[in-house]
PDB file of N, CA and C in Angstrom:
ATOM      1  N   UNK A   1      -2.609   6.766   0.986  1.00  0.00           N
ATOM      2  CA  UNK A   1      -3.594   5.743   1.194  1.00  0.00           C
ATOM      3  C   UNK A   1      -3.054   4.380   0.782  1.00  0.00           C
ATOM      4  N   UNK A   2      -2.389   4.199  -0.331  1.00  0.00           N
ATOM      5  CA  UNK A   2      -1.909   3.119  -0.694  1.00  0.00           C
ATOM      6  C   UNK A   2      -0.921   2.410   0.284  1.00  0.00           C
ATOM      7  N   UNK A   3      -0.334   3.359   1.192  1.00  0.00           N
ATOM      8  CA  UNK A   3       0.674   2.743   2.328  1.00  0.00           C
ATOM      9  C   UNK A   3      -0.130   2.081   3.446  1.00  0.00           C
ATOM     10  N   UNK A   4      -1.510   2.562   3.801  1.00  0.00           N
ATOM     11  CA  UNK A   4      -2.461   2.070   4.646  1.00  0.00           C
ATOM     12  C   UNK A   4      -2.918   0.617   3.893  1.00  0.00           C
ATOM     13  N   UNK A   5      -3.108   0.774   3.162  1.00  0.00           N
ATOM     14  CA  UNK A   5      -3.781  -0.426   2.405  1.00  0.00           C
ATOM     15  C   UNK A   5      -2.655  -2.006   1.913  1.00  0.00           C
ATOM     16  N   UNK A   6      -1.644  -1.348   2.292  1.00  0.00           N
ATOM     17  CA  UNK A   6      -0.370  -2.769   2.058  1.00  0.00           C
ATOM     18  C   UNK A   6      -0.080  -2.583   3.548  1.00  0.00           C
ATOM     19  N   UNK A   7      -0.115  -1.829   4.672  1.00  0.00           N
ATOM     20  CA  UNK A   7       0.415  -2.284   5.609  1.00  0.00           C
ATOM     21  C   UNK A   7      -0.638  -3.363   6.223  1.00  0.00           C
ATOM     22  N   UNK A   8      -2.015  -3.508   6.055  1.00  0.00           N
ATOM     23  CA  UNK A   8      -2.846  -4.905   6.689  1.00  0.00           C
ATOM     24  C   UNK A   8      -2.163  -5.949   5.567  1.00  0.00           C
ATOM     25  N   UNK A   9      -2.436  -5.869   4.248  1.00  0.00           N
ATOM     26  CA  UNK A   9      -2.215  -6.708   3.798  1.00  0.00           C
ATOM     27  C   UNK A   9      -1.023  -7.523   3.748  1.00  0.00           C
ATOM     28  N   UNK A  10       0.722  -7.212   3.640  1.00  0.00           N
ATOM     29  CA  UNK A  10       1.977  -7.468   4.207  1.00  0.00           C
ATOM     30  C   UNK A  10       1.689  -7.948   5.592  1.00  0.00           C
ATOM     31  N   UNK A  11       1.515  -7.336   6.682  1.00  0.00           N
ATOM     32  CA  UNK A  11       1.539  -7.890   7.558  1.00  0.00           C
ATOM     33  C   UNK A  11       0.606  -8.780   8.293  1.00  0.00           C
ATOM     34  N   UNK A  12      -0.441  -9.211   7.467  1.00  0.00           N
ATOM     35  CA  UNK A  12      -1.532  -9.976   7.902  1.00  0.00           C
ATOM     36  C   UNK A  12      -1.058 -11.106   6.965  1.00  0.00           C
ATOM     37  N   UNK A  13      -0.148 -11.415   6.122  1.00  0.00           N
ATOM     38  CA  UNK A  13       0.375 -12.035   5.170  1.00  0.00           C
ATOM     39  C   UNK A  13       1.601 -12.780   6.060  1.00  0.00           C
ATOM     40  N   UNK A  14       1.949 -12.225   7.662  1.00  0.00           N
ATOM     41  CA  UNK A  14       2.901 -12.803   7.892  1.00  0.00           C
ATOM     42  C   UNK A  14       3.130 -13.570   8.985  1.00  0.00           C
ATOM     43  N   UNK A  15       1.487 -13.910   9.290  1.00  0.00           N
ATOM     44  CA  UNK A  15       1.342 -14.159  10.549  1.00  0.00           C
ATOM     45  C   UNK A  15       0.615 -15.644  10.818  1.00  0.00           C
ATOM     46  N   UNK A  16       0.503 -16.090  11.532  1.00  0.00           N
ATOM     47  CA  UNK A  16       0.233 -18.029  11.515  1.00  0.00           C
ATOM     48  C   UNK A  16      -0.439 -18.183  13.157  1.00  0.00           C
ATOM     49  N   UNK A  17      -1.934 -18.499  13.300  1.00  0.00           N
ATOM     50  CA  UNK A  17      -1.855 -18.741  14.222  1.00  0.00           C
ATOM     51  C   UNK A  17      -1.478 -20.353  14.862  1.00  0.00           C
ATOM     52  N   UNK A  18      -0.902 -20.980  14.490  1.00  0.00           N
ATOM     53  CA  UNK A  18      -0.189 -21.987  14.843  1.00  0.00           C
ATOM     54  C   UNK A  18       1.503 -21.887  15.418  1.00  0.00           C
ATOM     55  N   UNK A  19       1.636 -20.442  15.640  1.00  0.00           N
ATOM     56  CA  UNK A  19       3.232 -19.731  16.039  1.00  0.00           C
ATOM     57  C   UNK A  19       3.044 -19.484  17.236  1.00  0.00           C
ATOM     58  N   UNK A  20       3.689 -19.541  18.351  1.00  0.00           N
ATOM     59  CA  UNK A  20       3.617 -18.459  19.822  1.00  0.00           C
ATOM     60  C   UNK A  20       3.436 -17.554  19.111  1.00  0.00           C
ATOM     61  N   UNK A  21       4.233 -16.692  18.809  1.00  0.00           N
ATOM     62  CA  UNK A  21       3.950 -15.479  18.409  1.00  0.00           C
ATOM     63  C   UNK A  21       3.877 -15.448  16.759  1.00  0.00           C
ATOM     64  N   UNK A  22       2.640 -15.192  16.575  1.00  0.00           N
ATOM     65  CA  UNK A  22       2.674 -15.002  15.277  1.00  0.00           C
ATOM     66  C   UNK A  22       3.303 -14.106  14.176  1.00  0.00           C
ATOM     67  N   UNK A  23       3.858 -12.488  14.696  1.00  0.00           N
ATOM     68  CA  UNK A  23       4.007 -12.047  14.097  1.00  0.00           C
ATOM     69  C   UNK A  23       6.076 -11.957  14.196  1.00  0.00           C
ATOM     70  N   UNK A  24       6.270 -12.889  14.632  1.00  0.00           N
ATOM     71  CA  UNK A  24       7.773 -12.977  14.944  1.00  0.00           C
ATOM     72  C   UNK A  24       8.641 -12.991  14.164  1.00  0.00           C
ATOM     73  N   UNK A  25       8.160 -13.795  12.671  1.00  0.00           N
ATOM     74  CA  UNK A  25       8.946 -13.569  11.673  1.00  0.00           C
ATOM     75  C   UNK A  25       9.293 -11.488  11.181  1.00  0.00           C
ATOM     76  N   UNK A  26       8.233 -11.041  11.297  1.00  0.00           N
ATOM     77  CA  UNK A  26       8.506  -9.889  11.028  1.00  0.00           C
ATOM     78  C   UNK A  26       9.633  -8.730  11.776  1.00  0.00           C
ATOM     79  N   UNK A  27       9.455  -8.944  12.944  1.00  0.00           N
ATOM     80  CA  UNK A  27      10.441  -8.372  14.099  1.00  0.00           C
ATOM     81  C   UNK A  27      12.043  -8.162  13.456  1.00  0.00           C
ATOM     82  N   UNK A  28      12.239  -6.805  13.374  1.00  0.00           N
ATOM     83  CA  UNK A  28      13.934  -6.563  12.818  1.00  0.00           C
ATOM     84  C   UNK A  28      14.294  -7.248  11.529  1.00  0.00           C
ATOM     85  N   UNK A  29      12.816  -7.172  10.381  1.00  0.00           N
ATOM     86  CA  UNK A  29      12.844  -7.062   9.506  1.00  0.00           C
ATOM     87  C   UNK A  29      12.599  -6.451   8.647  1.00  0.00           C
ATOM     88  N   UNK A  30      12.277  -6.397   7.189  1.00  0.00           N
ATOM     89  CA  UNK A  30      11.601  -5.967   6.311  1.00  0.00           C
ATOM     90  C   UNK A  30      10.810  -6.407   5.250  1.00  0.00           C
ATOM     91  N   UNK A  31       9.377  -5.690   5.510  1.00  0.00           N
ATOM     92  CA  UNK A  31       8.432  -6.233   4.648  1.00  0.00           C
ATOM     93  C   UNK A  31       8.224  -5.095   3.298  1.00  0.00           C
ATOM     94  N   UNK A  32       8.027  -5.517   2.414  1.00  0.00           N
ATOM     95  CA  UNK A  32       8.576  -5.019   0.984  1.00  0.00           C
ATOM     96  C   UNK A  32       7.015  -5.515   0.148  1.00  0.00           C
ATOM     97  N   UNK A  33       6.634  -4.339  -0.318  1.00  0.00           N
ATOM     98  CA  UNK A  33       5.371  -4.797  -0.997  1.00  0.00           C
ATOM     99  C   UNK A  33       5.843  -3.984  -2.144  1.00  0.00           C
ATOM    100  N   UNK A  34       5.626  -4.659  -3.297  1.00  0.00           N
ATOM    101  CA  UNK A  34       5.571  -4.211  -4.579  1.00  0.00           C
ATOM    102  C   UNK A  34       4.754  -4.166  -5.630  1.00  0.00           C
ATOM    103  N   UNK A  35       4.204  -3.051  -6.108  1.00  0.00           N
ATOM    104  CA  UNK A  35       2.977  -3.023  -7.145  1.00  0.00           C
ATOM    105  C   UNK A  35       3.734  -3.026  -8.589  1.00  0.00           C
ATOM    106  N   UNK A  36       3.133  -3.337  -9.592  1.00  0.00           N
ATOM    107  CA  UNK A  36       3.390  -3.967 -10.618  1.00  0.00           C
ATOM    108  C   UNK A  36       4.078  -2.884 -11.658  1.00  0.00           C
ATOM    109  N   UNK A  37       3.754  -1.291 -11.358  1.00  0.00           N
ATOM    110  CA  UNK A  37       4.469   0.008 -11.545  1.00  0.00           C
ATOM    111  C   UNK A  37       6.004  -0.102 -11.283  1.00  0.00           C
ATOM    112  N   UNK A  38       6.319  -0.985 -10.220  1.00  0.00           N
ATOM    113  CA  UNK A  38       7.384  -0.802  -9.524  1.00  0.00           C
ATOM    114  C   UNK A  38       7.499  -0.377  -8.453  1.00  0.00           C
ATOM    115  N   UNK A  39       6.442   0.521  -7.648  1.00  0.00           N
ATOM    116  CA  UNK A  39       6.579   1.323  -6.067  1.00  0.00           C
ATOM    117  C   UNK A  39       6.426   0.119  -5.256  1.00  0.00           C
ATOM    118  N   UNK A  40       7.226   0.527  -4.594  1.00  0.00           N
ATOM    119  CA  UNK A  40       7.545  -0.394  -3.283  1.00  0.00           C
ATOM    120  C   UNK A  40       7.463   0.443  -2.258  1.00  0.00           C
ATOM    121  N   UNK A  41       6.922  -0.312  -1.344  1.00  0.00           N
ATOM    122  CA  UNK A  41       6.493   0.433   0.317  1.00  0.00           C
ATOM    123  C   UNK A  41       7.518  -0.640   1.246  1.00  0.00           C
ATOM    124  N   UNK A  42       7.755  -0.169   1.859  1.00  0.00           N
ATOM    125  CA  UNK A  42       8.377  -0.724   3.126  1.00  0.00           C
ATOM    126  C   UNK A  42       8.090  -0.766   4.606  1.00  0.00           C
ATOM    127  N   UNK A  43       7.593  -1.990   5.534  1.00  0.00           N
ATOM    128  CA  UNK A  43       7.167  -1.721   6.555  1.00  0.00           C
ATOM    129  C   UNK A  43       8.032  -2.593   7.372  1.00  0.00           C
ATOM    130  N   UNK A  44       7.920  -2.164   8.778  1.00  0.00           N
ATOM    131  CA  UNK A  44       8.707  -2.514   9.810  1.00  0.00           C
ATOM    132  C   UNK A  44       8.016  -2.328  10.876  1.00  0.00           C
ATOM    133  N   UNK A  45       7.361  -3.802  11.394  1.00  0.00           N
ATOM    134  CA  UNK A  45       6.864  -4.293  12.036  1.00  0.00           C
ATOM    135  C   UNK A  45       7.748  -4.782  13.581  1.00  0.00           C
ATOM    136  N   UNK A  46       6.582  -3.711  14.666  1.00  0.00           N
ATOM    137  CA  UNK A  46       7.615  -4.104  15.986  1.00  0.00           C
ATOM    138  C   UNK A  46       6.770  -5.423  16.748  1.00  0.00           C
ATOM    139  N   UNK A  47       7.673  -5.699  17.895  1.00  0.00           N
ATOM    140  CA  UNK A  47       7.143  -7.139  18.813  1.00  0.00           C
ATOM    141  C   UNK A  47       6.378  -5.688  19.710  1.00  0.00           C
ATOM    142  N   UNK A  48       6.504  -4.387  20.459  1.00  0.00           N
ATOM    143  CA  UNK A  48       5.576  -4.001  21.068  1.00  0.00           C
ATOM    144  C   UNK A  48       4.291  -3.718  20.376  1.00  0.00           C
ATOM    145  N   UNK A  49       3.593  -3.686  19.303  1.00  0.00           N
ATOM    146  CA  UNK A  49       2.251  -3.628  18.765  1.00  0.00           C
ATOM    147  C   UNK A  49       2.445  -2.417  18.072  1.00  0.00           C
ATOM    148  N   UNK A  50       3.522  -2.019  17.385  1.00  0.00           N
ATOM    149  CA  UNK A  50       3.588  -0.847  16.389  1.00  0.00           C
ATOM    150  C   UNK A  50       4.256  -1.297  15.240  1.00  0.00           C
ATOM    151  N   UNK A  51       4.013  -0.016  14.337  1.00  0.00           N
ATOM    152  CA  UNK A  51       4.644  -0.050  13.089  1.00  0.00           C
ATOM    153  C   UNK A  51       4.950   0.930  12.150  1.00  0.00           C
ATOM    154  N   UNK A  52       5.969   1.068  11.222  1.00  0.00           N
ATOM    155  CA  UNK A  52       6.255   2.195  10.615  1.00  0.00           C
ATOM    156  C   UNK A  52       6.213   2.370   9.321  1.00  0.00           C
ATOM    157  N   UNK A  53       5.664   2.778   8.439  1.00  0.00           N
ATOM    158  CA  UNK A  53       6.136   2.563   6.603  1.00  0.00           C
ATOM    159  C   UNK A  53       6.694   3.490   6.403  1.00  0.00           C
ATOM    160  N   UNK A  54       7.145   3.214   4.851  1.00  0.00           N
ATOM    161  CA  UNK A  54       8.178   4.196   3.828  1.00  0.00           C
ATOM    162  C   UNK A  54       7.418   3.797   3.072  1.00  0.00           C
ATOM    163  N   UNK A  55       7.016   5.164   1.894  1.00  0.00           N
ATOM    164  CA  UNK A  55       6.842   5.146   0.398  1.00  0.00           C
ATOM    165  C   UNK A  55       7.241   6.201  -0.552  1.00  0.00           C
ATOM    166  N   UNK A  56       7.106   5.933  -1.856  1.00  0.00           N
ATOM    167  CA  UNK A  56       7.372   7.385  -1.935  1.00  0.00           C
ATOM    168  C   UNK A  56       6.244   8.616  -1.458  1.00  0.00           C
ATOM    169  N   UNK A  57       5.202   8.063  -1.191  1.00  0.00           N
ATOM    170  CA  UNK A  57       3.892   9.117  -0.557  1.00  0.00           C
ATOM    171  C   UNK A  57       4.812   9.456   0.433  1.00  0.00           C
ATOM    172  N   UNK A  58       5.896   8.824   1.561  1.00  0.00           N
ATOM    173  CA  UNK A  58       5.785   8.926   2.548  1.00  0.00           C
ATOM    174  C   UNK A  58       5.931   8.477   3.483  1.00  0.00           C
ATOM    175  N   UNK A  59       6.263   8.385   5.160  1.00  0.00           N
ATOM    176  CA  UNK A  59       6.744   7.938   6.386  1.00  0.00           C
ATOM    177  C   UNK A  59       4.903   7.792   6.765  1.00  0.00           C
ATOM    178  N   UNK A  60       4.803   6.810   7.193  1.00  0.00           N
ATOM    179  CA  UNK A  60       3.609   6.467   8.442  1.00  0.00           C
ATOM    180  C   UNK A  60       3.754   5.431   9.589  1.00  0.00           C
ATOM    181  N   UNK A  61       2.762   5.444  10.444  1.00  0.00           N
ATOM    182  CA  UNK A  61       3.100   4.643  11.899  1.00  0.00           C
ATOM    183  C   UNK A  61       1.557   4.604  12.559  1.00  0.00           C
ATOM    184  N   UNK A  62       1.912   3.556  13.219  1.00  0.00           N
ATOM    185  CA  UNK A  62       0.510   2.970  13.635  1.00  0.00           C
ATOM    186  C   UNK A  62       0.933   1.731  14.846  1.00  0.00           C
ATOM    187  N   UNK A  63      -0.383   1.185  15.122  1.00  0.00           N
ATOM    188  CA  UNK A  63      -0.517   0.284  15.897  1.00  0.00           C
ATOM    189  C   UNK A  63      -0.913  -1.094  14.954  1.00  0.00           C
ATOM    190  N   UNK A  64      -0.492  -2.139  15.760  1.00  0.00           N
ATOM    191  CA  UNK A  64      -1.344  -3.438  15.118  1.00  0.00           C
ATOM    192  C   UNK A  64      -1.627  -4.734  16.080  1.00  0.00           C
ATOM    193  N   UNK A  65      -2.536  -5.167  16.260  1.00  0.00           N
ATOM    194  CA  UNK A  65      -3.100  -6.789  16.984  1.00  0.00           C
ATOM    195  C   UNK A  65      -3.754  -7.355  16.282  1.00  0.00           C
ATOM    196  N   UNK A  66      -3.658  -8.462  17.235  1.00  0.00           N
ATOM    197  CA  UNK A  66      -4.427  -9.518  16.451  1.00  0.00           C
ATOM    198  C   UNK A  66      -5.443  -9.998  17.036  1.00  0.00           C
ATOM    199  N   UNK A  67      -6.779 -10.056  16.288  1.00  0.00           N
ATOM    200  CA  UNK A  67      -7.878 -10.347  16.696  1.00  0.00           C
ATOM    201  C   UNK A  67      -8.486 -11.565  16.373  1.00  0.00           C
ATOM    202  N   UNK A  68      -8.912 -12.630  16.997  1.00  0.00           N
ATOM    203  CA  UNK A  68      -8.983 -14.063  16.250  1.00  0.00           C
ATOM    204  C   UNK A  68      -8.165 -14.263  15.227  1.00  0.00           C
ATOM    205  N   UNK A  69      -9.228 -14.493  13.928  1.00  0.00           N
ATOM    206  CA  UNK A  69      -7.844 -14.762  12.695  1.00  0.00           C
ATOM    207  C   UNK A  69      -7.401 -14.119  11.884  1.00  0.00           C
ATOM    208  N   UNK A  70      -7.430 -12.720  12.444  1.00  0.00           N
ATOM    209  CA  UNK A  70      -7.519 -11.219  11.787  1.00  0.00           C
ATOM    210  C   UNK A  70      -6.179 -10.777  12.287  1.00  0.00           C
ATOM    211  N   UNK A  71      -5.666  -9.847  11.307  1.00  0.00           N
ATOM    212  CA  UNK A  71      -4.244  -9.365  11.989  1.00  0.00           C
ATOM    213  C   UNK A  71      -4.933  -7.788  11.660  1.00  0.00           C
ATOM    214  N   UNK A  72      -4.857  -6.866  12.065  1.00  0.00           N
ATOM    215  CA  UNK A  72      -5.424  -5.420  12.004  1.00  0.00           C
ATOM    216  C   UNK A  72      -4.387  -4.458  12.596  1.00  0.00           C
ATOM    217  N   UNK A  73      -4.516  -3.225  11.653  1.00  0.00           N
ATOM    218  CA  UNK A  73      -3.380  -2.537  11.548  1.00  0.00           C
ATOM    219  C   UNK A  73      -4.034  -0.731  11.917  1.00  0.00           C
ATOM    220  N   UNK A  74      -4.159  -0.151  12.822  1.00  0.00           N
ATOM    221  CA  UNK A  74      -4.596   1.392  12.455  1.00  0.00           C
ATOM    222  C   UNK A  74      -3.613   2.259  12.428  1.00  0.00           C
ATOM    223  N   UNK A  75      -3.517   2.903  11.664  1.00  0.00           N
ATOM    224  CA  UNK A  75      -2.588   4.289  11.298  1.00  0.00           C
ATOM    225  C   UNK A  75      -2.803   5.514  12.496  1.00  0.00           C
ATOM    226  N   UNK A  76      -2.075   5.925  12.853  1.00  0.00           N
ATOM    227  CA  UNK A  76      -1.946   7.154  13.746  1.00  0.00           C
ATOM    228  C   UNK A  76      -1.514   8.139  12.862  1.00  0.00           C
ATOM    229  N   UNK A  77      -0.930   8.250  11.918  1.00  0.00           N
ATOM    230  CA  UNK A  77       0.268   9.444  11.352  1.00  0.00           C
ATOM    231  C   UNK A  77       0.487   8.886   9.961  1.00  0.00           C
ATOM    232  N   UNK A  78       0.225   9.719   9.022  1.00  0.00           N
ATOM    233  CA  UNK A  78       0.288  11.228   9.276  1.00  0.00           C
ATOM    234  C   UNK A  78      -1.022  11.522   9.462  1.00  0.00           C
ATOM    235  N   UNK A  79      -2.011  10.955   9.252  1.00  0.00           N
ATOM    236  CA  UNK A  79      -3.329  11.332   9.504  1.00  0.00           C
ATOM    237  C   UNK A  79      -3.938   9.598  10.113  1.00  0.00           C
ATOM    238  N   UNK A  80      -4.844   9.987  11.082  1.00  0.00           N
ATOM    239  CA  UNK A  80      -5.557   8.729  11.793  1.00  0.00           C
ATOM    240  C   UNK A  80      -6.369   7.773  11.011  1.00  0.00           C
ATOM    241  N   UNK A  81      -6.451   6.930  11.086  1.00  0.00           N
ATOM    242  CA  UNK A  81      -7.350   5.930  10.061  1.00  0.00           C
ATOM    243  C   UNK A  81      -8.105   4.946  10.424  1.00  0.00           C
ATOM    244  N   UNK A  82      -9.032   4.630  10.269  1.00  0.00           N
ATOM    245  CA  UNK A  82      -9.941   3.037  10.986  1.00  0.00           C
ATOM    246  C   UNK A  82      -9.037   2.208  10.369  1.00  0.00           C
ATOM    247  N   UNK A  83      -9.089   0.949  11.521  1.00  0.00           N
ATOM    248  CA  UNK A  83      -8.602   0.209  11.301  1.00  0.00           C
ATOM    249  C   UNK A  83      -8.775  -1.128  10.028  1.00  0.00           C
ATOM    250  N   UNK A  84      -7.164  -1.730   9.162  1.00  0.00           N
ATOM    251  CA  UNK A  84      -7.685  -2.291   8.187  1.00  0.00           C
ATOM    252  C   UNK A  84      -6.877  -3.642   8.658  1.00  0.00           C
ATOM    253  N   UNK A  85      -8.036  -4.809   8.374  1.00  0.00           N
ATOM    254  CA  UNK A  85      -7.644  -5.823   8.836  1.00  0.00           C
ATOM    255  C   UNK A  85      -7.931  -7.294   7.710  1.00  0.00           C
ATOM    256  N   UNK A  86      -6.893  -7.797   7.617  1.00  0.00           N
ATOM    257  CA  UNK A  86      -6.962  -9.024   7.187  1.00  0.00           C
ATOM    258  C   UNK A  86      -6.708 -10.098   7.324  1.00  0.00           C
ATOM    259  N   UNK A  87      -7.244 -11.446   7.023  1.00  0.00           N
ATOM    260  CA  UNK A  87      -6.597 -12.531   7.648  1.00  0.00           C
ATOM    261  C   UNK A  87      -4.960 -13.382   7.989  1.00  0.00           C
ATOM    262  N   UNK A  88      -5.189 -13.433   8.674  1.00  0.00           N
ATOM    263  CA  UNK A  88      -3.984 -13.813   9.169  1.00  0.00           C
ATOM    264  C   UNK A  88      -3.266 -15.502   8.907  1.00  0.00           C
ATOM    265  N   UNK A  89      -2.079 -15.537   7.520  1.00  0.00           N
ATOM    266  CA  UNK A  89      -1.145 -16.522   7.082  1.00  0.00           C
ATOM    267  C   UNK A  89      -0.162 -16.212   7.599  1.00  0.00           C
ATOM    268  N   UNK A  90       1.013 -17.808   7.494  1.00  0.00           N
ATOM    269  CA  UNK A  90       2.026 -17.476   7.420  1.00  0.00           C
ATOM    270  C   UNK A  90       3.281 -17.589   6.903  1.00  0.00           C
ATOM    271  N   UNK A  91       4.150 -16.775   6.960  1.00  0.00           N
ATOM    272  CA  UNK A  91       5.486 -16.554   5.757  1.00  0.00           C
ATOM    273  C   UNK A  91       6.386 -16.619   6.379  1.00  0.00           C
ATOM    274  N   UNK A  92       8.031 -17.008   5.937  1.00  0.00           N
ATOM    275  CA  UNK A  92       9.051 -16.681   6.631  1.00  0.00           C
ATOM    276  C   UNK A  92       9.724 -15.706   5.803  1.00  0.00           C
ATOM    277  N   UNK A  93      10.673 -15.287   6.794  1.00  0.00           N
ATOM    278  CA  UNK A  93      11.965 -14.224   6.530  1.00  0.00           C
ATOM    279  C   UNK A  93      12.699 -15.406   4.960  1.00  0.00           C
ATOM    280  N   UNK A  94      12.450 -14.235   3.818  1.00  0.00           N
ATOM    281  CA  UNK A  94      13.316 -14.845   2.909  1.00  0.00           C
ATOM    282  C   UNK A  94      12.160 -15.358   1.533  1.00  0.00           C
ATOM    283  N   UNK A  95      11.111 -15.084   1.597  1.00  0.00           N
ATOM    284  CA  UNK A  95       9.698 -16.029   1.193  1.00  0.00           C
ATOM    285  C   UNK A  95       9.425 -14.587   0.817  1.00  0.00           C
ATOM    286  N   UNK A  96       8.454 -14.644  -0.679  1.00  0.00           N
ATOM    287  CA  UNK A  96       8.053 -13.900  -1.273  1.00  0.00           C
ATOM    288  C   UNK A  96       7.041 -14.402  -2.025  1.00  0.00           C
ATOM    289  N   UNK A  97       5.666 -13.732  -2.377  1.00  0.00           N
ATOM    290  CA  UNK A  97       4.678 -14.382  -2.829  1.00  0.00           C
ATOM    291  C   UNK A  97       3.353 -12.876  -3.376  1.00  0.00           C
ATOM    292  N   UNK A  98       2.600 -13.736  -4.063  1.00  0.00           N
ATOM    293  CA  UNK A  98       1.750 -12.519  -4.927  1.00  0.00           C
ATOM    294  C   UNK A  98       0.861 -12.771  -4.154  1.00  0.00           C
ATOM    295  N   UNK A  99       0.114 -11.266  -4.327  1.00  0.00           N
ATOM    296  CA  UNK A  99      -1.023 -11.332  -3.370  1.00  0.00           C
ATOM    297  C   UNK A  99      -1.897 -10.209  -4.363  1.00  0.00           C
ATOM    298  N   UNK A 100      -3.178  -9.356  -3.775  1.00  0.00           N
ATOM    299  CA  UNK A 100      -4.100  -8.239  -3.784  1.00  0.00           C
ATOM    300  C   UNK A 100      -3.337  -7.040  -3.038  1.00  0.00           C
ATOM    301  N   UNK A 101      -3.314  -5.925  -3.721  1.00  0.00           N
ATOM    302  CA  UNK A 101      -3.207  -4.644  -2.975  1.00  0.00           C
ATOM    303  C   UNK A 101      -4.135  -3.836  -2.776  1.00  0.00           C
ATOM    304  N   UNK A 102      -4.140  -2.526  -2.497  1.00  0.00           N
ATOM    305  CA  UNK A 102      -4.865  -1.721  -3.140  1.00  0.00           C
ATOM    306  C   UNK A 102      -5.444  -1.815  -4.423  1.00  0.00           C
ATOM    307  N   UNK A 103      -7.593  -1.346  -4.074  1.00  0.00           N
ATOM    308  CA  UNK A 103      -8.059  -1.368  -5.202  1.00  0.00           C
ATOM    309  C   UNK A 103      -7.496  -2.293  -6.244  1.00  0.00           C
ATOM    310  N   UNK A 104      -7.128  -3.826  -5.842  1.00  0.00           N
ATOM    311  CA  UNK A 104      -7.278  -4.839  -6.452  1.00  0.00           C
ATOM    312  C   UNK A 104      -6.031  -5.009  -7.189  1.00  0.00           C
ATOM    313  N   UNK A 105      -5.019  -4.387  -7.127  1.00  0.00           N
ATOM    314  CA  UNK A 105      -3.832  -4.393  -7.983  1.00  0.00           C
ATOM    315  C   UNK A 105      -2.807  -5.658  -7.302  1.00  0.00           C
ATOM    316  N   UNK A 106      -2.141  -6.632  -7.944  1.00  0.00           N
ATOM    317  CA  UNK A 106      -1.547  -7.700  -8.242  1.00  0.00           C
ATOM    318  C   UNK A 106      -0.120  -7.066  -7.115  1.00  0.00           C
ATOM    319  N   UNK A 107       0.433  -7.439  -6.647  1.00  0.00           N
ATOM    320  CA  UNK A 107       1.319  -7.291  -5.496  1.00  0.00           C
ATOM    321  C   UNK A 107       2.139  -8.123  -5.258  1.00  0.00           C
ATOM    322  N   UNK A 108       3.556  -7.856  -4.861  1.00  0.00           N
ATOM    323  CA  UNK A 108       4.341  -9.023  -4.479  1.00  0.00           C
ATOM    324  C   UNK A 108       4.824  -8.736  -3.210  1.00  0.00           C
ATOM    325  N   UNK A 109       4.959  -9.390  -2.120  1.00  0.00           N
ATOM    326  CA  UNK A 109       5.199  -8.935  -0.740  1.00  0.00           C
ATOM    327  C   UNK A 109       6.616 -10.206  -0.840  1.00  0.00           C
ATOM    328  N   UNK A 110       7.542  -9.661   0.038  1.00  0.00           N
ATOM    329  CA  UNK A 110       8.559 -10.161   0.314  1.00  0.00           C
ATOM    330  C   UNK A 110       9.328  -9.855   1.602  1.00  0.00           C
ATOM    331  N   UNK A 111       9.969 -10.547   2.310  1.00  0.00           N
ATOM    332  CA  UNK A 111      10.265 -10.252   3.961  1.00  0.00           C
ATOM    333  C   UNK A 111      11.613 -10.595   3.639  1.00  0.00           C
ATOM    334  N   UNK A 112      12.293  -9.207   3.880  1.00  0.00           N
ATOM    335  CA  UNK A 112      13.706  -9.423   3.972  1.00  0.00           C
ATOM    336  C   UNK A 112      14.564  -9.762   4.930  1.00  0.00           C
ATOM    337  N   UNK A 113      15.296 -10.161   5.434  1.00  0.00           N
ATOM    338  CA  UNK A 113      16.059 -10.118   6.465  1.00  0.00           C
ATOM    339  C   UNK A 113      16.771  -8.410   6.978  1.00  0.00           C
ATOM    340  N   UNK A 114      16.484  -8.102   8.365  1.00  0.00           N
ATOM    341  CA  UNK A 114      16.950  -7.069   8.470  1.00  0.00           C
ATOM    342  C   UNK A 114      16.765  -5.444   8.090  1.00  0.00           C
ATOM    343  N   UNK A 115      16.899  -4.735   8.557  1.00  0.00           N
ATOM    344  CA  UNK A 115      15.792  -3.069   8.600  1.00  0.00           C
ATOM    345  C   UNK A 115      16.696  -2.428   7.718  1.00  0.00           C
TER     346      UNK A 115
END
């Protein structure tokens, strides 16, 4: 669950609607969310409207668009999920910043260059 819950938030974290494409910075990168434990999730965000995480829970994949100023993310795998959506900023490749995770926990998201 915790991988569902950083993949809206990371990637709704990376998006600008003032971009052609908003979510472009992310494309053949890596988004890196870190809780204050130390677990880090990893997502990899495609230009066709999908996406994949790593945690230690686990591999997941899903779909994501953007809806007005909402970036929204639903999980397909390993189990299906309603969709979780949040507003949509934006970050570049290289930029790291604190945010909310899951159940309210303090987070650092960071976009690396490269998968």
């Amino acid at each position: 669950m915790r991988l569902l819950a950083t993949v809206a938030l990371a990637a709704a974290m990376l998006a600008g609607p003032a971009l052609a494409d908003p979510m472009a910075t992310a494309y053949g990168n890596t988004v890196v969310i870190t809780y204050g434990d130390g677990t880090a999730v990893s997502l990899y965000i495609n230009e066709d409207g999908t996406y994949t995480g790593s945690s230690p829970a686990g591999e997941s994949a899903g779909t994501w668009a953007i809806s007005g100023s909402q970036t929204c993310f639903t999980q397909s795998s390993p189990e299906p999920t309603p969709a979780s959506c949040s507003k949509t900023v934006s970050k570049n490749v290289g930029e790291s910043w604190q945010s909310t995770g899951q159940g309210g926990a303090p987070v650092t998201v960071t976009i690396q260059a490269g998968r």
